[in-house]
PDB file of N, CA and C in Angstrom:
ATOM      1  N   UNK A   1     -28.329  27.974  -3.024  1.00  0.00           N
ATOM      2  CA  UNK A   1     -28.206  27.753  -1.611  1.00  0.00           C
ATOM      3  C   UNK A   1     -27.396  26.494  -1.333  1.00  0.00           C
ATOM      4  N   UNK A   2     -27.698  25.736  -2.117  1.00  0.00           N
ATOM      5  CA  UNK A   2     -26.764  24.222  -1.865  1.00  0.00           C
ATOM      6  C   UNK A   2     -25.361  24.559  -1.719  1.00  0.00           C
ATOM      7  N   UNK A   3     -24.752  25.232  -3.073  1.00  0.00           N
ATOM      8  CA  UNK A   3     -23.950  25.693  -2.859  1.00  0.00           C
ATOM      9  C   UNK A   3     -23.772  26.451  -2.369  1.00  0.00           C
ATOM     10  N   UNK A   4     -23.862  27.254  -1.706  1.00  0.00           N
ATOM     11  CA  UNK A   4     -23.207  28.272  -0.671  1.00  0.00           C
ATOM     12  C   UNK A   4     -23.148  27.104   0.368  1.00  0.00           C
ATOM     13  N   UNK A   5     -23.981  26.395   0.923  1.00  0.00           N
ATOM     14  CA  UNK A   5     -23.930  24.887   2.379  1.00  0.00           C
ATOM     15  C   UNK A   5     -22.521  24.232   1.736  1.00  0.00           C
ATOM     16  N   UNK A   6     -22.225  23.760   0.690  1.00  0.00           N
ATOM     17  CA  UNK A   6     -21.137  23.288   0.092  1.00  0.00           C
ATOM     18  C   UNK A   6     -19.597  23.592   0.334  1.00  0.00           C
ATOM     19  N   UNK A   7     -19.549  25.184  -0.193  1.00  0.00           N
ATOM     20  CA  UNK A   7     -18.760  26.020  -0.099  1.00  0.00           C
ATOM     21  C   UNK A   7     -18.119  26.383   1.462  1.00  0.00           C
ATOM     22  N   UNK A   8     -19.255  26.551   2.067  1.00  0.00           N
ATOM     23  CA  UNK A   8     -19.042  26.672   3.721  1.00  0.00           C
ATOM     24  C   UNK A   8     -18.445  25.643   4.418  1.00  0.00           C
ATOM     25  N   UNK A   9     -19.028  24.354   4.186  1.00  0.00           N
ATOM     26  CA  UNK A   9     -18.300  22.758   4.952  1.00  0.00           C
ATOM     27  C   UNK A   9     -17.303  23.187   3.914  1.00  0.00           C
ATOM     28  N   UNK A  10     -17.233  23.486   2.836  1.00  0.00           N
ATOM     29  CA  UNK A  10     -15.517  23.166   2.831  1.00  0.00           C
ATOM     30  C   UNK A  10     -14.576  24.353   2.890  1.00  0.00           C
ATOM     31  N   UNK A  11     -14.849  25.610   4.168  1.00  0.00           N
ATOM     32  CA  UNK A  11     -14.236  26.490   4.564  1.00  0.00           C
ATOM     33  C   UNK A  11     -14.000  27.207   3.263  1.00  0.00           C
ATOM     34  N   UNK A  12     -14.727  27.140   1.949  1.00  0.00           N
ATOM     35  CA  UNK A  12     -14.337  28.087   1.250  1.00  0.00           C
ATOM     36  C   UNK A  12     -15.574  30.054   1.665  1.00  0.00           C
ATOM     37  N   UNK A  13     -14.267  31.145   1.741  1.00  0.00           N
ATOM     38  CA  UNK A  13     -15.380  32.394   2.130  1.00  0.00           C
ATOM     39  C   UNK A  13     -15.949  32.799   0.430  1.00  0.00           C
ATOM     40  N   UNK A  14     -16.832  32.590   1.085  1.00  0.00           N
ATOM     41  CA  UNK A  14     -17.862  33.459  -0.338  1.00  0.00           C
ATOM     42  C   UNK A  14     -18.743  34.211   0.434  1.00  0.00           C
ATOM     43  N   UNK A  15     -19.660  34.759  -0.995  1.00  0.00           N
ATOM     44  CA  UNK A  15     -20.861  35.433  -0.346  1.00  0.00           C
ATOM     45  C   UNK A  15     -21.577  35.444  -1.770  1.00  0.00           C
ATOM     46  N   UNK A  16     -23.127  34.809  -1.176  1.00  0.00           N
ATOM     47  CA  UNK A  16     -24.146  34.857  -1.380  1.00  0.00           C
ATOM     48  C   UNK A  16     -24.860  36.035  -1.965  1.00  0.00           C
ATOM     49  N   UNK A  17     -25.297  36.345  -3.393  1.00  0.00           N
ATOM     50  CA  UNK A  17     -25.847  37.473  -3.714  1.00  0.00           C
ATOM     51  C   UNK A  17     -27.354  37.111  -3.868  1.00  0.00           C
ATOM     52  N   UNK A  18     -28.458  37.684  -3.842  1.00  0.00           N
ATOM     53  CA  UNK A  18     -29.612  37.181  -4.539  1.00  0.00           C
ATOM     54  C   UNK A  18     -29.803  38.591  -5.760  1.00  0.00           C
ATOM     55  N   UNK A  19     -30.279  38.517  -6.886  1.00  0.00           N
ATOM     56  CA  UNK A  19     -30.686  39.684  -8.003  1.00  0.00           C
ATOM     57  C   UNK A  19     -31.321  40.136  -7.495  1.00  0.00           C
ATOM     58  N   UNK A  20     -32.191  39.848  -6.453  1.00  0.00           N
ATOM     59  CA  UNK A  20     -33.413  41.093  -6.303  1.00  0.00           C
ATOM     60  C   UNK A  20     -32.728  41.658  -5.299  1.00  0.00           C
ATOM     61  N   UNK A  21     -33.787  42.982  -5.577  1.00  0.00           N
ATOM     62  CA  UNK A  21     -32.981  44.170  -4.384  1.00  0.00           C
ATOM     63  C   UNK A  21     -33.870  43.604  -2.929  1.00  0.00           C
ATOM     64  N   UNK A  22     -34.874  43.494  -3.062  1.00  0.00           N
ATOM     65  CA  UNK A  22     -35.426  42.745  -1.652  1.00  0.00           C
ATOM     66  C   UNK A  22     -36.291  41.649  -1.774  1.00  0.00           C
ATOM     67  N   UNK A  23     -36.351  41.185  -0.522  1.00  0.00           N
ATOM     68  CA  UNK A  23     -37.192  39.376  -0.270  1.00  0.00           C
ATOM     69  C   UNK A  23     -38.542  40.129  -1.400  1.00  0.00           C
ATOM     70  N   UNK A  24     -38.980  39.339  -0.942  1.00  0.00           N
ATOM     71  CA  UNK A  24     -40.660  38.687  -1.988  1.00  0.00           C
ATOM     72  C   UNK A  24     -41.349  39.008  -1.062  1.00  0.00           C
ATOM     73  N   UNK A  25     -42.631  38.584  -1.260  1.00  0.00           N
ATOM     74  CA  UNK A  25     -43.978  38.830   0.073  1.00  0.00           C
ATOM     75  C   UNK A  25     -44.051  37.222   0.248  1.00  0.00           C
ATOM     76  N   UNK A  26     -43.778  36.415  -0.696  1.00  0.00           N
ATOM     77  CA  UNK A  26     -44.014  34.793  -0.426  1.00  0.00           C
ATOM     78  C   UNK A  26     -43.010  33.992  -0.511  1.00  0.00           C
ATOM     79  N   UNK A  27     -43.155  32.867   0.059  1.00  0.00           N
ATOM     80  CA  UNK A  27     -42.403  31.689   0.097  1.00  0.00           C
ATOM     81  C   UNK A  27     -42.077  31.581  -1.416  1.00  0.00           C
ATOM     82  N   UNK A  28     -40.473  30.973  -1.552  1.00  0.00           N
ATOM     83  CA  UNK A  28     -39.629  30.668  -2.604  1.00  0.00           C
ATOM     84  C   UNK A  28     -39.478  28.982  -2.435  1.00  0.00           C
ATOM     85  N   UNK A  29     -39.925  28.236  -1.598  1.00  0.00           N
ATOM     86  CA  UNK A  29     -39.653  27.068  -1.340  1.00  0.00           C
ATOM     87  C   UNK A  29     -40.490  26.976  -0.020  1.00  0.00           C
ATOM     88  N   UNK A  30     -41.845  26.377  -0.684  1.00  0.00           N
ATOM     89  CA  UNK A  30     -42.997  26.418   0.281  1.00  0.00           C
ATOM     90  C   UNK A  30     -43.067  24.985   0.606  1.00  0.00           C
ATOM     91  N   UNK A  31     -42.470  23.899  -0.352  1.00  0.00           N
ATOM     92  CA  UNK A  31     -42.593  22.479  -0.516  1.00  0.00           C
ATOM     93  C   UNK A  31     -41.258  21.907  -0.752  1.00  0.00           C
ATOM     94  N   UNK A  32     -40.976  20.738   0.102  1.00  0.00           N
ATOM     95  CA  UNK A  32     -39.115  20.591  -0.327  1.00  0.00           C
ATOM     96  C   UNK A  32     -40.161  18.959   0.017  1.00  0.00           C
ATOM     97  N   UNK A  33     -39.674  18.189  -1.930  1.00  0.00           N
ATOM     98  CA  UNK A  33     -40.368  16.899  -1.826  1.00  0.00           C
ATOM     99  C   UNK A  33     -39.219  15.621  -1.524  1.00  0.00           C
ATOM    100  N   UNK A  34     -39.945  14.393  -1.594  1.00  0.00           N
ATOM    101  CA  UNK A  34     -38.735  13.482  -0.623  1.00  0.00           C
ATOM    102  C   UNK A  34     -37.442  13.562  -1.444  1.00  0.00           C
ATOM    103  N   UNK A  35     -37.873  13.426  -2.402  1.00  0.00           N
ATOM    104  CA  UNK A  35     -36.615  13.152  -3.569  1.00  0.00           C
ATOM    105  C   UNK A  35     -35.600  14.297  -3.699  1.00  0.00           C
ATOM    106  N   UNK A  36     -35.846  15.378  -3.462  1.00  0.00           N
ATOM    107  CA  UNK A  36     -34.749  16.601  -2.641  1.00  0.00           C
ATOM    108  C   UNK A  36     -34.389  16.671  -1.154  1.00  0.00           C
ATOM    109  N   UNK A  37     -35.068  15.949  -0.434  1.00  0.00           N
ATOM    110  CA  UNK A  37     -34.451  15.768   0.789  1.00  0.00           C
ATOM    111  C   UNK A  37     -33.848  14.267   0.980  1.00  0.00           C
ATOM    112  N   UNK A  38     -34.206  13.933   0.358  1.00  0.00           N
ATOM    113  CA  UNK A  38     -32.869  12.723   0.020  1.00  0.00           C
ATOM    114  C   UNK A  38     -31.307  13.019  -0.694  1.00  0.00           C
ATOM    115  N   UNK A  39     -31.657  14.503  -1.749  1.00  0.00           N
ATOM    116  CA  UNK A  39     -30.817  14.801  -2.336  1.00  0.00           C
ATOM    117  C   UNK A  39     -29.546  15.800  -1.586  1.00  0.00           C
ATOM    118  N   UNK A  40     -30.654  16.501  -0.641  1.00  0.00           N
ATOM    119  CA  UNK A  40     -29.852  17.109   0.076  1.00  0.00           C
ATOM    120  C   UNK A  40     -29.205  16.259   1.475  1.00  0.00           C
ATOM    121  N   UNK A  41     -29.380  15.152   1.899  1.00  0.00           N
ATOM    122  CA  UNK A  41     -28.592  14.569   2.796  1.00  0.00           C
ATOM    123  C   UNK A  41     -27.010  14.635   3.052  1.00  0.00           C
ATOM    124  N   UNK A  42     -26.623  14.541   1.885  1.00  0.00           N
ATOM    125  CA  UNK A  42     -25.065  14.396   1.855  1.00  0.00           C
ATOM    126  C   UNK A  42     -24.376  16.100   2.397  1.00  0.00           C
ATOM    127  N   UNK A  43     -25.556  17.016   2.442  1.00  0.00           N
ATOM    128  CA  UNK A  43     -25.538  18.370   2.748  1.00  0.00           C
ATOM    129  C   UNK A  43     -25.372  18.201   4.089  1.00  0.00           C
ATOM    130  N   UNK A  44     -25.735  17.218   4.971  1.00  0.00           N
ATOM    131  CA  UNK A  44     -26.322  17.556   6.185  1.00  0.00           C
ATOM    132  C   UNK A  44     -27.466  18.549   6.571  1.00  0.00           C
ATOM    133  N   UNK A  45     -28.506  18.588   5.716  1.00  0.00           N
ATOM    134  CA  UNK A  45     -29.328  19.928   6.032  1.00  0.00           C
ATOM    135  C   UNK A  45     -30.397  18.854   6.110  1.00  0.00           C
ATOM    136  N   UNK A  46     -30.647  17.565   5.778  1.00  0.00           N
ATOM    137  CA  UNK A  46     -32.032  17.270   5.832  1.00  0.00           C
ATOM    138  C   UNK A  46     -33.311  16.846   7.135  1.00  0.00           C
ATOM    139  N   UNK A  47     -31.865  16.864   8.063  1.00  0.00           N
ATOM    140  CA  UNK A  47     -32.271  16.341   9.541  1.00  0.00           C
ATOM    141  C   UNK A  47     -32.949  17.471  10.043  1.00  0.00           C
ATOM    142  N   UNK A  48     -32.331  18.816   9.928  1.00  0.00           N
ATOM    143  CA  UNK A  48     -32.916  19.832  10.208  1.00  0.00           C
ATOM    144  C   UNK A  48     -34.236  20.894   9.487  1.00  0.00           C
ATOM    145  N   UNK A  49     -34.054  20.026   8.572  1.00  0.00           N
ATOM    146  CA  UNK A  49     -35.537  20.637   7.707  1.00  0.00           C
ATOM    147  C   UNK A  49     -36.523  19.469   7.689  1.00  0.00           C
ATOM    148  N   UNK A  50     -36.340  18.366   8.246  1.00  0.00           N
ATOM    149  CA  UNK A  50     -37.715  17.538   9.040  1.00  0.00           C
ATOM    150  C   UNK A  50     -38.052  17.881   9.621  1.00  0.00           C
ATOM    151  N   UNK A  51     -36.852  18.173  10.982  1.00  0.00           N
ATOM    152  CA  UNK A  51     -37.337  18.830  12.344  1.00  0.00           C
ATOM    153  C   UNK A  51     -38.530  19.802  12.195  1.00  0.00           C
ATOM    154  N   UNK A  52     -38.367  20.898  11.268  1.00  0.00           N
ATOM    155  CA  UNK A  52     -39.262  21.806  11.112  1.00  0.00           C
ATOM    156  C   UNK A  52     -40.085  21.962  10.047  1.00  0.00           C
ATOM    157  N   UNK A  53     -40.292  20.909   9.217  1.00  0.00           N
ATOM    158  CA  UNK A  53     -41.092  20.340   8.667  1.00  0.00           C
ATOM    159  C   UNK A  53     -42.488  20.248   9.507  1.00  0.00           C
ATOM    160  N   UNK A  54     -43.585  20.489   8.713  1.00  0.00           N
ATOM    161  CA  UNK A  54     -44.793  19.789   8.436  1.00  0.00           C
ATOM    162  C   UNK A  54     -45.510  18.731   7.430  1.00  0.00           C
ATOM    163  N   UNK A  55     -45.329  17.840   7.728  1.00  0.00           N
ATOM    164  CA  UNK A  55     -45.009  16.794   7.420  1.00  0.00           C
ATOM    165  C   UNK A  55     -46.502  15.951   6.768  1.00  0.00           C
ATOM    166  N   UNK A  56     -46.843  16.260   5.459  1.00  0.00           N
ATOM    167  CA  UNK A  56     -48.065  15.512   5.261  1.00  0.00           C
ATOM    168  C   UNK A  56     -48.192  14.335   4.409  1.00  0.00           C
ATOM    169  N   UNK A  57     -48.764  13.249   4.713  1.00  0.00           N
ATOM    170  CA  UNK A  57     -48.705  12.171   4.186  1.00  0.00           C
ATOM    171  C   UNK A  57     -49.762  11.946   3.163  1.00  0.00           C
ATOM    172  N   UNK A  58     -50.842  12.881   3.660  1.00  0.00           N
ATOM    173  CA  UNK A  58     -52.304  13.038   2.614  1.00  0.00           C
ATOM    174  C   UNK A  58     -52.564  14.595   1.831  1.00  0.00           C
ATOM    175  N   UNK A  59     -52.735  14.677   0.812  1.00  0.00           N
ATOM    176  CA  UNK A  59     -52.693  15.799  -0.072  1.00  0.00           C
ATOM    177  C   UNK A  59     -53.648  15.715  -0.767  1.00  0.00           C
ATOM    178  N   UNK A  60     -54.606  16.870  -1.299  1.00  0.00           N
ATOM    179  CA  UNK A  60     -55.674  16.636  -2.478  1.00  0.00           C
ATOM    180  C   UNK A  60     -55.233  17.924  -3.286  1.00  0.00           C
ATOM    181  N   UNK A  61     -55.942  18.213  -3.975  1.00  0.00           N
ATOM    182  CA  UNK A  61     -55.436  19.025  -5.004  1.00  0.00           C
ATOM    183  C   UNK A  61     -57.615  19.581  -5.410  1.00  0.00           C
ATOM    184  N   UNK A  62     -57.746  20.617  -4.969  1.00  0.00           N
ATOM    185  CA  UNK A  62     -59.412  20.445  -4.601  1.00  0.00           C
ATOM    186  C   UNK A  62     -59.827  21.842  -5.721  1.00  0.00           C
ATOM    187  N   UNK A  63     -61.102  21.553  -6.144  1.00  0.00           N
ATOM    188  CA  UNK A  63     -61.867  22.722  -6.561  1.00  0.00           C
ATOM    189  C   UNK A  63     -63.302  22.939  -5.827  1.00  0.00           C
ATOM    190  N   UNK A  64     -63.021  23.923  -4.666  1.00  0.00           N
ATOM    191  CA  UNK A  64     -64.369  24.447  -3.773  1.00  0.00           C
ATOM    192  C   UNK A  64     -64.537  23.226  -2.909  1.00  0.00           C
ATOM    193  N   UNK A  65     -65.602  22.249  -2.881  1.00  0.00           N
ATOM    194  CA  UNK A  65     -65.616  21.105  -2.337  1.00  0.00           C
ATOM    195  C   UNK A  65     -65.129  19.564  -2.696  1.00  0.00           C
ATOM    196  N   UNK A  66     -65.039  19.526  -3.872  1.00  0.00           N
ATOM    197  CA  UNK A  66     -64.438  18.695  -4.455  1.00  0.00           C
ATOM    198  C   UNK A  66     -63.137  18.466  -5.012  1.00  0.00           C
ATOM    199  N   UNK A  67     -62.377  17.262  -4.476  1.00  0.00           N
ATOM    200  CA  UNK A  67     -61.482  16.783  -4.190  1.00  0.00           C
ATOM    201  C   UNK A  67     -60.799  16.322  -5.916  1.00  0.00           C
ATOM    202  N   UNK A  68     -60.072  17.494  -6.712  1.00  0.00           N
ATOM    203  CA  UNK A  68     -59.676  16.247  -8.009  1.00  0.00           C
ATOM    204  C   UNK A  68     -59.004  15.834  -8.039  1.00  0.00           C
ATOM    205  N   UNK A  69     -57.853  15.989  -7.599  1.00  0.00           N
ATOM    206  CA  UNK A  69     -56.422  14.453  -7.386  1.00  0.00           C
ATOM    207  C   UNK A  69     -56.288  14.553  -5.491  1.00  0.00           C
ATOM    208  N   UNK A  70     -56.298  13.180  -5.252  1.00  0.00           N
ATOM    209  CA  UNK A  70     -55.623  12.742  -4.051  1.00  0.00           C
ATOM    210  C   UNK A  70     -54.521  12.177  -4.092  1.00  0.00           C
ATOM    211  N   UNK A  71     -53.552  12.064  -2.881  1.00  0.00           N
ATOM    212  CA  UNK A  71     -52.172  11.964  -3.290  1.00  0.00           C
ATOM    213  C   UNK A  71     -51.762  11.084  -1.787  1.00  0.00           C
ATOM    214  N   UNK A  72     -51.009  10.025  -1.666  1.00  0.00           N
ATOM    215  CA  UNK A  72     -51.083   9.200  -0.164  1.00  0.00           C
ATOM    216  C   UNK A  72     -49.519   9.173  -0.031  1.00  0.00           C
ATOM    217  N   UNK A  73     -48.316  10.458  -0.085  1.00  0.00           N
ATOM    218  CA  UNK A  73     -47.401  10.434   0.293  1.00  0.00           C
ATOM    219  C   UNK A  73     -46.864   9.273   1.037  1.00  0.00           C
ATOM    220  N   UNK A  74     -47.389   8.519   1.874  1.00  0.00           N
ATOM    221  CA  UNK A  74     -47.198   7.550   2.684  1.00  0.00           C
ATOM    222  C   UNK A  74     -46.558   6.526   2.110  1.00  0.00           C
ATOM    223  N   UNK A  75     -47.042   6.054   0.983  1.00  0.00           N
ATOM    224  CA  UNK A  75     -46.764   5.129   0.223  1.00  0.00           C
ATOM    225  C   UNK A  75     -45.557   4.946  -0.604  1.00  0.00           C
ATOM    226  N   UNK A  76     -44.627   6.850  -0.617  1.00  0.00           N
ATOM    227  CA  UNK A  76     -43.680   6.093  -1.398  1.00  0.00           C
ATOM    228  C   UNK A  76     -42.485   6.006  -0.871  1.00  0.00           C
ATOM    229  N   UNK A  77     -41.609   5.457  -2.386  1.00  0.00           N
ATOM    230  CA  UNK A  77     -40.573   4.971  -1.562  1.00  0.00           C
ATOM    231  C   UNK A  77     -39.424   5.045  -1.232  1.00  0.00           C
ATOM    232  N   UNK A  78     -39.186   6.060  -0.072  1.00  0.00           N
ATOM    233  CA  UNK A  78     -38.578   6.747   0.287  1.00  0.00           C
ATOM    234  C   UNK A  78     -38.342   6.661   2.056  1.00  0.00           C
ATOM    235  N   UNK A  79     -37.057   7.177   2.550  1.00  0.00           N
ATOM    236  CA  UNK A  79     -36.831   7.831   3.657  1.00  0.00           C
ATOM    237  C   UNK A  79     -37.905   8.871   4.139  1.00  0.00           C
ATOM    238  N   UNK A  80     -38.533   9.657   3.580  1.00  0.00           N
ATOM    239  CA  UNK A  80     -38.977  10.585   3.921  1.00  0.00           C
ATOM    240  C   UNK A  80     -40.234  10.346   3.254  1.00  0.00           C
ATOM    241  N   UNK A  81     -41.548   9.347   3.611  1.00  0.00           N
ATOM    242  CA  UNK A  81     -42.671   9.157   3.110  1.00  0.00           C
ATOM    243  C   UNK A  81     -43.636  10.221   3.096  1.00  0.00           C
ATOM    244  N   UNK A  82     -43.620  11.688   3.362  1.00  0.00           N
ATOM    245  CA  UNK A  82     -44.315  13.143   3.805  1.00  0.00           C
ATOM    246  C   UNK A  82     -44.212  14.004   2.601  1.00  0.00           C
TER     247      UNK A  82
END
C-alpha cells in the first residue's frame, strides 16, 4: 500500500493487485503503532489516519479478570504518544 501512495504522488499509473480472490472477514491492519505513523509521514497519510484513529494511551493485555501486561502508550517517545 505504501507503495501504491508513492507511485500515485509521483503520477506514476499502476494498479494494485491483492492474491486473494476476495477481502477477509477481518481487519489486516487493526493497529498502526507510533513508530509506523511516524514512518508513514513523509507519505502524507498520517494526518489522516489520526483523524480516524482511536487513539489509546492505556492498554492491558488481560486473562478473564486479570490484567497480565499493562502498557501506558502515553509515555513514549514519540509524535504520536497513542
Amino acid at each position: 500500500m505504501a507503495l501504491s501512495i508513492v507511485l500515485h504522488q509521483a503520477g506514476v499509473d499502476h494498479v494494485l493487485i491483492d492474491r486473494l480472490a476476495q477481502g477477509l472477514q477481518s481487519s489486516r491492519a487493526g493497529v498502526i503503532h507510533a513508530q509506523t505513523l511516524e514512518t508513514l509521514e513523509p507519505l502524507g497519510v498520517t494526518q489522516r489516519l489520526s483523524e480516524l484513529a482511536l487513539k489509546l494511551q492505556n492498554f492491558a493485555i488481560r486473562d478473564h479478570n486479570r490484567a497480565l501486561l499493562k502498557f501506558d502508550f502515553s509515555k513514549l517517545p514519540s509524535r504520536h504518544p497513542y
